[in-house]
PDB file of N, CA and C in Angstrom:
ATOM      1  N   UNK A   1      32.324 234.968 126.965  1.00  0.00           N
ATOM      2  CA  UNK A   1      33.735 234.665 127.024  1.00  0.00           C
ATOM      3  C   UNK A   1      34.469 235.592 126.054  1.00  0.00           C
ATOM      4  N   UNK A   2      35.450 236.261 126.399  1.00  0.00           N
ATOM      5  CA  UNK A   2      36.353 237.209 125.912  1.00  0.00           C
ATOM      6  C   UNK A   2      36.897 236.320 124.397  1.00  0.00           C
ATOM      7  N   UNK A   3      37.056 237.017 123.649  1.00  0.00           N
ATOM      8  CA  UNK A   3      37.973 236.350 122.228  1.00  0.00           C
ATOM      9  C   UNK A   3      38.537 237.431 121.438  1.00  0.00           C
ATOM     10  N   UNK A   4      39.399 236.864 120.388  1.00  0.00           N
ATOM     11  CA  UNK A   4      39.898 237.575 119.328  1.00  0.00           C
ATOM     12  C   UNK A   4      40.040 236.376 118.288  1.00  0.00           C
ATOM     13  N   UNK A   5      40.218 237.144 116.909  1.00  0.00           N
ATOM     14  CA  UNK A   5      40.557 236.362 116.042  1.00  0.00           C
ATOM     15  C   UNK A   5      41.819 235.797 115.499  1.00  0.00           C
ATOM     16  N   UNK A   6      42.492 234.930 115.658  1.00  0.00           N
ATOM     17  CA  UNK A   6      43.786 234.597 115.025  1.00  0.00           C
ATOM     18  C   UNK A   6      43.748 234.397 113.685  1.00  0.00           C
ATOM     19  N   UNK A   7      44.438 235.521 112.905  1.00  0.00           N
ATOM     20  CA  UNK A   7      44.520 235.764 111.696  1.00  0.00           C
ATOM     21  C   UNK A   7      46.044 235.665 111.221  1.00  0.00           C
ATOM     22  N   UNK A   8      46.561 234.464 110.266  1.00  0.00           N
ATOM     23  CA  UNK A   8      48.215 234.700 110.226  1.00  0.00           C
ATOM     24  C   UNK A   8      48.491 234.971 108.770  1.00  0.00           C
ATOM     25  N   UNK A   9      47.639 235.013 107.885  1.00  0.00           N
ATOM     26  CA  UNK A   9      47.496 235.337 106.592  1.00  0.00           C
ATOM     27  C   UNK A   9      48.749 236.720 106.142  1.00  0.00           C
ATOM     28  N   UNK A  10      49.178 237.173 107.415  1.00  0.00           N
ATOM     29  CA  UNK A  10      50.164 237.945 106.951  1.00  0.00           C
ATOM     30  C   UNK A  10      51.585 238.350 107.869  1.00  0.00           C
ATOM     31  N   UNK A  11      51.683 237.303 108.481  1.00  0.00           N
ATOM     32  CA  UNK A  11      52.432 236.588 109.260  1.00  0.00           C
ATOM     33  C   UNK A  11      53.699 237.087 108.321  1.00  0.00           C
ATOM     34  N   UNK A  12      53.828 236.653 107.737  1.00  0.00           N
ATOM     35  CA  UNK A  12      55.564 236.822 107.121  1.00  0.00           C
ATOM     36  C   UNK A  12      55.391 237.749 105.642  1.00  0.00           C
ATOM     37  N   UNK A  13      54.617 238.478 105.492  1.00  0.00           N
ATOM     38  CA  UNK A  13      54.042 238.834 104.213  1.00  0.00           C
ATOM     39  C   UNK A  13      55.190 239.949 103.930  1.00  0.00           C
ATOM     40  N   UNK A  14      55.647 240.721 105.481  1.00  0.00           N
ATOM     41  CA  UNK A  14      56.819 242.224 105.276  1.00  0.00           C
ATOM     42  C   UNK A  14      58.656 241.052 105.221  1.00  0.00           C
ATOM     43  N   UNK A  15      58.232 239.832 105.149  1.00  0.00           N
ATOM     44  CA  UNK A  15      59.663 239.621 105.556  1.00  0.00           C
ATOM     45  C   UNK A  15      61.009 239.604 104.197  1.00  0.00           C
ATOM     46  N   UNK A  16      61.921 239.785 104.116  1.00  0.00           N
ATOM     47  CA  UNK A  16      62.662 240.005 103.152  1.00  0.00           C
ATOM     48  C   UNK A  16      63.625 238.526 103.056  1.00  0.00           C
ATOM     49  N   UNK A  17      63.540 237.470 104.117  1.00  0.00           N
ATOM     50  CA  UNK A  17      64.314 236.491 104.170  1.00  0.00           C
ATOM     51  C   UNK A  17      63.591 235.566 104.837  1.00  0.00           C
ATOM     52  N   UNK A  18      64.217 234.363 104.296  1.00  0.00           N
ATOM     53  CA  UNK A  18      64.328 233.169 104.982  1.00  0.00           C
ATOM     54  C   UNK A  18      64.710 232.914 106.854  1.00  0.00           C
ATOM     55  N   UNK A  19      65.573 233.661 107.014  1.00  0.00           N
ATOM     56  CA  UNK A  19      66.153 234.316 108.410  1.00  0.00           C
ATOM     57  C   UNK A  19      65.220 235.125 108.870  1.00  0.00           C
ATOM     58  N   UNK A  20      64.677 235.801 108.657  1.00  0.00           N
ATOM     59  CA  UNK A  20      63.621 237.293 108.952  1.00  0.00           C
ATOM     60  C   UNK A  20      61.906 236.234 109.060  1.00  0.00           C
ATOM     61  N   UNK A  21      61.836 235.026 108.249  1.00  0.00           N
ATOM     62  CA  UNK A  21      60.400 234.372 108.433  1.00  0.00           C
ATOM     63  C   UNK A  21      60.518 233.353 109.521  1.00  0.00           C
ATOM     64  N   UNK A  22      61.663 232.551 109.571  1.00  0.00           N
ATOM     65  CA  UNK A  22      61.939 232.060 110.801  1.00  0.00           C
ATOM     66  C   UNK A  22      61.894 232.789 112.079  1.00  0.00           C
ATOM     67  N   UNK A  23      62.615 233.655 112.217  1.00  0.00           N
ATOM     68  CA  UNK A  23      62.251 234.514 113.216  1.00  0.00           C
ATOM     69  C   UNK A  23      61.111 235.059 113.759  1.00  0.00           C
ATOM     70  N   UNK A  24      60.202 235.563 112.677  1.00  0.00           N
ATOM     71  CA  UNK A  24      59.084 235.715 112.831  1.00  0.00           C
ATOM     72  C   UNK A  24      58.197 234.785 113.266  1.00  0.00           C
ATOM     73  N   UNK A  25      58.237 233.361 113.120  1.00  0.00           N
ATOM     74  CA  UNK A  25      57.541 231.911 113.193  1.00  0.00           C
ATOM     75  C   UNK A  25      58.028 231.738 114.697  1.00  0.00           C
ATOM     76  N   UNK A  26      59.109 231.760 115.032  1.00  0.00           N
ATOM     77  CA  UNK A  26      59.765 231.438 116.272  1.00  0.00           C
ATOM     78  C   UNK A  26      59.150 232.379 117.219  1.00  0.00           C
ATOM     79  N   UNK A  27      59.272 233.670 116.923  1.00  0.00           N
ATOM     80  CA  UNK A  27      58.324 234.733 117.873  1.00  0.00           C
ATOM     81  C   UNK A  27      57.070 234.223 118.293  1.00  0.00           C
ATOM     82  N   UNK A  28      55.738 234.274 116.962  1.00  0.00           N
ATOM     83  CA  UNK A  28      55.106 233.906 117.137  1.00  0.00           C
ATOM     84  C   UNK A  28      54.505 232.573 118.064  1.00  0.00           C
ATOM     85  N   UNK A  29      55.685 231.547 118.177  1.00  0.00           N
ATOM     86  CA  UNK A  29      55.412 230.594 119.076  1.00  0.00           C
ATOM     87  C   UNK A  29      55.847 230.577 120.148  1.00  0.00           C
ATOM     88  N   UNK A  30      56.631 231.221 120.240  1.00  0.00           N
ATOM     89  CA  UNK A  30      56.629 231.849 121.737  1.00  0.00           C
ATOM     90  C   UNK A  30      55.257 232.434 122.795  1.00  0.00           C
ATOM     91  N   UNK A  31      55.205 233.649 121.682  1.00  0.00           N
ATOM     92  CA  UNK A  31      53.977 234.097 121.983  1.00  0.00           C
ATOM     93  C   UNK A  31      52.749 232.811 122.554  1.00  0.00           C
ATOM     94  N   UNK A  32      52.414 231.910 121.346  1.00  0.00           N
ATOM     95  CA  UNK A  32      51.354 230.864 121.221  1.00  0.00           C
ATOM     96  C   UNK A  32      51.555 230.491 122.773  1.00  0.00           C
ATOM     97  N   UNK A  33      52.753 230.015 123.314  1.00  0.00           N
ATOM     98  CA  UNK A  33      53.304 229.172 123.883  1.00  0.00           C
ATOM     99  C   UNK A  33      52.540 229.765 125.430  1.00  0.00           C
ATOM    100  N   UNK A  34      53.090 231.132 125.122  1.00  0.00           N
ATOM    101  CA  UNK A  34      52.783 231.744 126.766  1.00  0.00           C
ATOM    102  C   UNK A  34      51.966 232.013 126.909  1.00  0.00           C
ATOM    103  N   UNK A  35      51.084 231.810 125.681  1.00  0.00           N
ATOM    104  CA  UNK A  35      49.194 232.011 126.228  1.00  0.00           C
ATOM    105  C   UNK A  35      48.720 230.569 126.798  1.00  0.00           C
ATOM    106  N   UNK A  36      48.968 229.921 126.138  1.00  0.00           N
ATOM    107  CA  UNK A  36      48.317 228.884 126.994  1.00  0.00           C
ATOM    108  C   UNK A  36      49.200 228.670 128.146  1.00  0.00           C
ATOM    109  N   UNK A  37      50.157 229.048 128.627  1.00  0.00           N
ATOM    110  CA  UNK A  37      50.224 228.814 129.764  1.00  0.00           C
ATOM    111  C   UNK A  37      49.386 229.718 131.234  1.00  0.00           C
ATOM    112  N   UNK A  38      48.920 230.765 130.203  1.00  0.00           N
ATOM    113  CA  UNK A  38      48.177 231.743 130.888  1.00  0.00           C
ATOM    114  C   UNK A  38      46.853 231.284 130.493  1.00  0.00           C
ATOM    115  N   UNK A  39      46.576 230.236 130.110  1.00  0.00           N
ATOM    116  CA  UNK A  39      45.227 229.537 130.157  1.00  0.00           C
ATOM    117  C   UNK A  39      44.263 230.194 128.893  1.00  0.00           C
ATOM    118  N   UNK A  40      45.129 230.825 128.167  1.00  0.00           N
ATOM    119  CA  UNK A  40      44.136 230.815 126.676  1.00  0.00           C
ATOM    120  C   UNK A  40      43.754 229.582 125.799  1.00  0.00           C
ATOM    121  N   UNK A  41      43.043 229.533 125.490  1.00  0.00           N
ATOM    122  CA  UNK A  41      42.614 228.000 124.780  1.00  0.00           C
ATOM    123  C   UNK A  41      42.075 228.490 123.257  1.00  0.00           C
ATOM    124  N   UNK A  42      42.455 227.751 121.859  1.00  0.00           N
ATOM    125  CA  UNK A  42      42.054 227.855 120.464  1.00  0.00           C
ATOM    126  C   UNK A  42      40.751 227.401 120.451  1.00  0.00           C
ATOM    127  N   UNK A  43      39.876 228.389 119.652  1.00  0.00           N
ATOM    128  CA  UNK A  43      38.498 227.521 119.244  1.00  0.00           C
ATOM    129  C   UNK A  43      38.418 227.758 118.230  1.00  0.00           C
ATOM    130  N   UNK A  44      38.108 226.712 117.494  1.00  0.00           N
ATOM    131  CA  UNK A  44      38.006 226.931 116.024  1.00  0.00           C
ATOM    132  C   UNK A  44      36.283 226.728 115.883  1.00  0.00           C
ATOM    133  N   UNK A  45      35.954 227.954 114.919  1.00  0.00           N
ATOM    134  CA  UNK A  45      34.632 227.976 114.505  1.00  0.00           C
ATOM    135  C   UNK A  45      34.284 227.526 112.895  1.00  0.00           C
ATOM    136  N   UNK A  46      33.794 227.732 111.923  1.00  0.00           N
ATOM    137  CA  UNK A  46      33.564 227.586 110.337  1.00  0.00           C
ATOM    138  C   UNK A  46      34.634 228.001 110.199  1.00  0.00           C
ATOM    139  N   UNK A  47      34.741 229.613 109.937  1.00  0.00           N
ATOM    140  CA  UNK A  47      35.799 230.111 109.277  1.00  0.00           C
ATOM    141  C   UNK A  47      37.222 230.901 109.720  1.00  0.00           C
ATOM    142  N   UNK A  48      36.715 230.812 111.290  1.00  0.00           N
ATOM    143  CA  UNK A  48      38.104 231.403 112.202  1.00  0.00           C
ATOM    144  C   UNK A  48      38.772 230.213 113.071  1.00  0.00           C
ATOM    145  N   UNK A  49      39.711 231.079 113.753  1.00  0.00           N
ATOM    146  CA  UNK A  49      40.396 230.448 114.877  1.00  0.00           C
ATOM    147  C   UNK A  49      40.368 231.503 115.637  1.00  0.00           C
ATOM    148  N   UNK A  50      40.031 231.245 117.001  1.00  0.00           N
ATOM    149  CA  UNK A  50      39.568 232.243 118.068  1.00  0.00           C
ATOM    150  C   UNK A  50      40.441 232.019 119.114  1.00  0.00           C
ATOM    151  N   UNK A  51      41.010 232.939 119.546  1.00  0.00           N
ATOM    152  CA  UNK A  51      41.939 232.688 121.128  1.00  0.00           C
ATOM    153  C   UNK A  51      41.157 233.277 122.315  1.00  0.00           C
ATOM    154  N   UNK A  52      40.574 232.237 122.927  1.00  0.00           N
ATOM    155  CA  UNK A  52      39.512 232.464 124.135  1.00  0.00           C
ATOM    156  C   UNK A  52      40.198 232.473 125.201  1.00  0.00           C
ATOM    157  N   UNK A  53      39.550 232.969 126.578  1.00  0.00           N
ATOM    158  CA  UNK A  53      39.820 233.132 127.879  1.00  0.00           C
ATOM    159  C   UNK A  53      38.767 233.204 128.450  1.00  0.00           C
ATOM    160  N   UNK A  54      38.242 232.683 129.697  1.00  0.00           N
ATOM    161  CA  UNK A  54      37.712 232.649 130.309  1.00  0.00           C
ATOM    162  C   UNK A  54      37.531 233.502 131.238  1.00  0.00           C
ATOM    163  N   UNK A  55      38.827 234.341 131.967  1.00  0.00           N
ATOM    164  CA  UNK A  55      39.072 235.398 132.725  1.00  0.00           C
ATOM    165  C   UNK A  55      39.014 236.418 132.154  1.00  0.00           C
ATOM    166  N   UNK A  56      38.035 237.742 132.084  1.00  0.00           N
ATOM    167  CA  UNK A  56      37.883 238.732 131.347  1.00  0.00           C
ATOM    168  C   UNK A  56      39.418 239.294 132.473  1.00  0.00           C
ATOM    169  N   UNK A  57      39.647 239.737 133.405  1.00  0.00           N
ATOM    170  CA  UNK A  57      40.849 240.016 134.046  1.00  0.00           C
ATOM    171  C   UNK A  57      41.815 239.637 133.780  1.00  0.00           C
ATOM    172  N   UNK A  58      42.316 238.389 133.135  1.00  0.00           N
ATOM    173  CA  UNK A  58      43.591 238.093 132.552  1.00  0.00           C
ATOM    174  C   UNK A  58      43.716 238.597 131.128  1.00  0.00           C
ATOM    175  N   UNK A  59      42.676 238.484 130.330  1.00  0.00           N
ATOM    176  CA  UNK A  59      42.744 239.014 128.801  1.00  0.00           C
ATOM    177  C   UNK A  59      42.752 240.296 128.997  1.00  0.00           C
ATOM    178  N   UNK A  60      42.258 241.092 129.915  1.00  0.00           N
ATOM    179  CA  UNK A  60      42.533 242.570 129.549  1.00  0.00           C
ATOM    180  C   UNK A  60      43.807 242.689 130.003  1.00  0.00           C
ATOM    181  N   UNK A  61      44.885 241.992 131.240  1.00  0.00           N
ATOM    182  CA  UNK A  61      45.823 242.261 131.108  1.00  0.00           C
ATOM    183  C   UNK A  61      46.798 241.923 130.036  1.00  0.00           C
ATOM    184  N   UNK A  62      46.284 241.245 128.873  1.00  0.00           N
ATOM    185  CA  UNK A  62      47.523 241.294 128.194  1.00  0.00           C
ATOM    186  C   UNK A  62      46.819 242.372 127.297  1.00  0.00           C
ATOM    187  N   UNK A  63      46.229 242.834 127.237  1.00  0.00           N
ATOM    188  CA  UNK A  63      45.534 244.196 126.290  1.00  0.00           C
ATOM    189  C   UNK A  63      44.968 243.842 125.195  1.00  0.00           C
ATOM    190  N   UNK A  64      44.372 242.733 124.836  1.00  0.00           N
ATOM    191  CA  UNK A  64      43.467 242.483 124.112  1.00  0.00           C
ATOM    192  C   UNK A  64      42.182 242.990 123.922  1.00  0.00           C
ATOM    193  N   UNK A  65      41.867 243.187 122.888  1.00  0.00           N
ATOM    194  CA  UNK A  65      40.670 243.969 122.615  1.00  0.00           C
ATOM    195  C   UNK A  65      39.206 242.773 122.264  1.00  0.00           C
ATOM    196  N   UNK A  66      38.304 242.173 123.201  1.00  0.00           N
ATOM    197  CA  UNK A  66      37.101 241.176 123.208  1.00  0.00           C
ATOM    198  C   UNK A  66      36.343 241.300 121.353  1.00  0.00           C
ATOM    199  N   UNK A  67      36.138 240.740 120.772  1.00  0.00           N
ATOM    200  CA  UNK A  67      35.495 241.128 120.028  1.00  0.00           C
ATOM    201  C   UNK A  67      33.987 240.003 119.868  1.00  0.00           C
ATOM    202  N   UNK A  68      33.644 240.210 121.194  1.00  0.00           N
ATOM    203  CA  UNK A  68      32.506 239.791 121.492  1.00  0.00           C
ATOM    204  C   UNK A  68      31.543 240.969 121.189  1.00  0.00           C
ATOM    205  N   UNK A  69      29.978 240.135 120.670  1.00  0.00           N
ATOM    206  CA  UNK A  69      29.208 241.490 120.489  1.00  0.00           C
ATOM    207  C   UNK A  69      28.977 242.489 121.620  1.00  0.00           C
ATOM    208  N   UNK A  70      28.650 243.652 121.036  1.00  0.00           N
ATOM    209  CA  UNK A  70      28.767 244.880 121.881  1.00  0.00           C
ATOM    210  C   UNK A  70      27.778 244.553 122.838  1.00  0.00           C
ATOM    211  N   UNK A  71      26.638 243.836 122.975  1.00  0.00           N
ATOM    212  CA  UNK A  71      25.604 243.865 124.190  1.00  0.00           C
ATOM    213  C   UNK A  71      25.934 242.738 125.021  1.00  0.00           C
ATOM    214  N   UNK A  72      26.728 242.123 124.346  1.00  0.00           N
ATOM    215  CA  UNK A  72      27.765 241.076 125.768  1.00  0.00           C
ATOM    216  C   UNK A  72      28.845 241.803 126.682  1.00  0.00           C
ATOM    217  N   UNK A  73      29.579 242.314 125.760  1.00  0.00           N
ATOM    218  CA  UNK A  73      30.366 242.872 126.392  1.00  0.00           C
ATOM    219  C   UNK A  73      30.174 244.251 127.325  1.00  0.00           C
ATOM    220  N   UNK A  74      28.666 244.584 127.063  1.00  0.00           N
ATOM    221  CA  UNK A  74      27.964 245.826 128.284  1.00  0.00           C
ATOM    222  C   UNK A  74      27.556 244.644 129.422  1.00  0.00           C
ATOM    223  N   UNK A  75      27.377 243.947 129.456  1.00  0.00           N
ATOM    224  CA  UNK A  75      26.359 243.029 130.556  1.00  0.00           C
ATOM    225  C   UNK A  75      27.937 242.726 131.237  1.00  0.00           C
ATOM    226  N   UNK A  76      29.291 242.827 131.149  1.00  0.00           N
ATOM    227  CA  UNK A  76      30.091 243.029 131.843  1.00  0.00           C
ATOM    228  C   UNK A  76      30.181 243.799 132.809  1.00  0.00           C
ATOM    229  N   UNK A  77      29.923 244.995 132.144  1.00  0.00           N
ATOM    230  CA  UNK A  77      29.981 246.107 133.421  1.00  0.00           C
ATOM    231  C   UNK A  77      29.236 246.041 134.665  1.00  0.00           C
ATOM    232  N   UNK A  78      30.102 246.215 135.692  1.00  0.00           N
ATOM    233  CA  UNK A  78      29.136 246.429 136.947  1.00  0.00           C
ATOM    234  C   UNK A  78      28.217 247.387 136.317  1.00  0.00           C
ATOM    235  N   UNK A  79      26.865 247.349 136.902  1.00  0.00           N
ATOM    236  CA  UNK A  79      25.983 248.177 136.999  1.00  0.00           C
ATOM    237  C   UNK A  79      26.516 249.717 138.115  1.00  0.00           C
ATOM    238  N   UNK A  80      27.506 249.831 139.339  1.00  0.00           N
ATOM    239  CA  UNK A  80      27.869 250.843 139.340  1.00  0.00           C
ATOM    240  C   UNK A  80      28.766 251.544 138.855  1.00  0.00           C
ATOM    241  N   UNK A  81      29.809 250.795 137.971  1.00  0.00           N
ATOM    242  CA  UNK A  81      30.615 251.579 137.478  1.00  0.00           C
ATOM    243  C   UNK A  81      29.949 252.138 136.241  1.00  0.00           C
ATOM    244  N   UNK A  82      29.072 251.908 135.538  1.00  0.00           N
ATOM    245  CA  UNK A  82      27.534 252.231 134.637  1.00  0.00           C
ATOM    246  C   UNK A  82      27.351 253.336 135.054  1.00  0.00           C
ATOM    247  N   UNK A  83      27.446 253.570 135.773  1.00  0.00           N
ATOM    248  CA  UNK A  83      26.689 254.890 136.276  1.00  0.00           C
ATOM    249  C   UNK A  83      27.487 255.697 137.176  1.00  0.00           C
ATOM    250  N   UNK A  84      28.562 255.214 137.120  1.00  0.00           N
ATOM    251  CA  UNK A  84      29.627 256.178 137.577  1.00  0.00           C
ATOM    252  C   UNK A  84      30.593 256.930 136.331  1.00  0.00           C
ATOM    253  N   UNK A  85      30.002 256.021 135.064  1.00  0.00           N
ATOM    254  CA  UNK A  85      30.820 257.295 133.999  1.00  0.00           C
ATOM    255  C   UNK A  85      29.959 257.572 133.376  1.00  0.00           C
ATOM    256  N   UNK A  86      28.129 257.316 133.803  1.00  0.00           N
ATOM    257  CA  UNK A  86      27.286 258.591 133.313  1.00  0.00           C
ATOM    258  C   UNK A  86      27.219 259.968 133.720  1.00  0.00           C
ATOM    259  N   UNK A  87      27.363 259.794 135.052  1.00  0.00           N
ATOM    260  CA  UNK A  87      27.575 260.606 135.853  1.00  0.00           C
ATOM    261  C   UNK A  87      28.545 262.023 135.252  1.00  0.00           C
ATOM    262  N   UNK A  88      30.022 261.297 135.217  1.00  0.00           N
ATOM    263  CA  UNK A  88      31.367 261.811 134.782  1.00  0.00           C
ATOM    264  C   UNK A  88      31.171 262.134 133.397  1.00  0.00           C
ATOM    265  N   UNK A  89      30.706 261.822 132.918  1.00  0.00           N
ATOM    266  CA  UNK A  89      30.930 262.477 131.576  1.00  0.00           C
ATOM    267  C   UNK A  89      29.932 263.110 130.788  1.00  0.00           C
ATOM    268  N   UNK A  90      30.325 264.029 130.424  1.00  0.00           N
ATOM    269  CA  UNK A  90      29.391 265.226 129.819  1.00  0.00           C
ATOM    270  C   UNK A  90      29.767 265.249 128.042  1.00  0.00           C
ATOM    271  N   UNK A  91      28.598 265.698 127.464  1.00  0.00           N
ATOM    272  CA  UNK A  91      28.911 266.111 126.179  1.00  0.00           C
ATOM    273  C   UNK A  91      28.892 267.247 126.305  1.00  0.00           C
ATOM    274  N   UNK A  92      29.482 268.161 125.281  1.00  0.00           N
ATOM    275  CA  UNK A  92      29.785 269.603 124.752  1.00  0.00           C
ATOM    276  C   UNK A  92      29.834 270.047 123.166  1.00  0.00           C
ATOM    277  N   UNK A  93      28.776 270.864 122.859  1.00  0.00           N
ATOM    278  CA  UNK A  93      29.538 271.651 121.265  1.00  0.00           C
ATOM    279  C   UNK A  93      29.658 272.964 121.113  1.00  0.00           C
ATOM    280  N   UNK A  94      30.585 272.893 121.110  1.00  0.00           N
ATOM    281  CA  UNK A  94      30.914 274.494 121.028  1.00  0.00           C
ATOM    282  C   UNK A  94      31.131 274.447 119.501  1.00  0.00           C
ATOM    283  N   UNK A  95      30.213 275.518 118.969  1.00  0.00           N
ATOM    284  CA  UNK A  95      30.614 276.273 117.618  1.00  0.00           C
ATOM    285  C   UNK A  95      31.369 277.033 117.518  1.00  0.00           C
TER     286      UNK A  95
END
């Protein structure tokens, strides 16, 4: 399952006002707001809070980056598209 970490530890840390942290808080729940309506769900582990999805196709459309381990996130790939950018891609060194 696709995730990231929700980190707010610096959430309002650039703000210069009272007006400027509200705003920022209000954004942010907006944001919160329209993920779960797009079916993201919070998991809280020991020491994080994780914003999961179930649809690797919906989380990449909002451009999130999985930070699932790297040998999960290969067992994603079709096996032909695997081998359609071994194929395509070459190394080179030119001195």
């Amino acid at each position: 399952m696709s995730f990231f970490t929700w980190k707010d530890s610096g959430l309002t840390s650039d703000c210069s006002s009272l007006d400027a942290m509200a705003s920022r808080f209000e954004e942010t729940a907006n944001l919160m707001k329209k993920l779960s309506k797009k079916g993201f769900k919070l998991k809280k582990t020991l020491n994080n809070q994780l914003i999961i999805h179930s649809d690797q196709k919906v989380f990449d459309q909002w451009g999130f980056i999985s930070e699932e381990l790297p040998f999960k996130q290969l067992c994603l790939i079709p096996e032909e598209e695997s081998l359609l950018n071994r194929k395509n891609s070459s190394v080179s060194m030119d001195k």
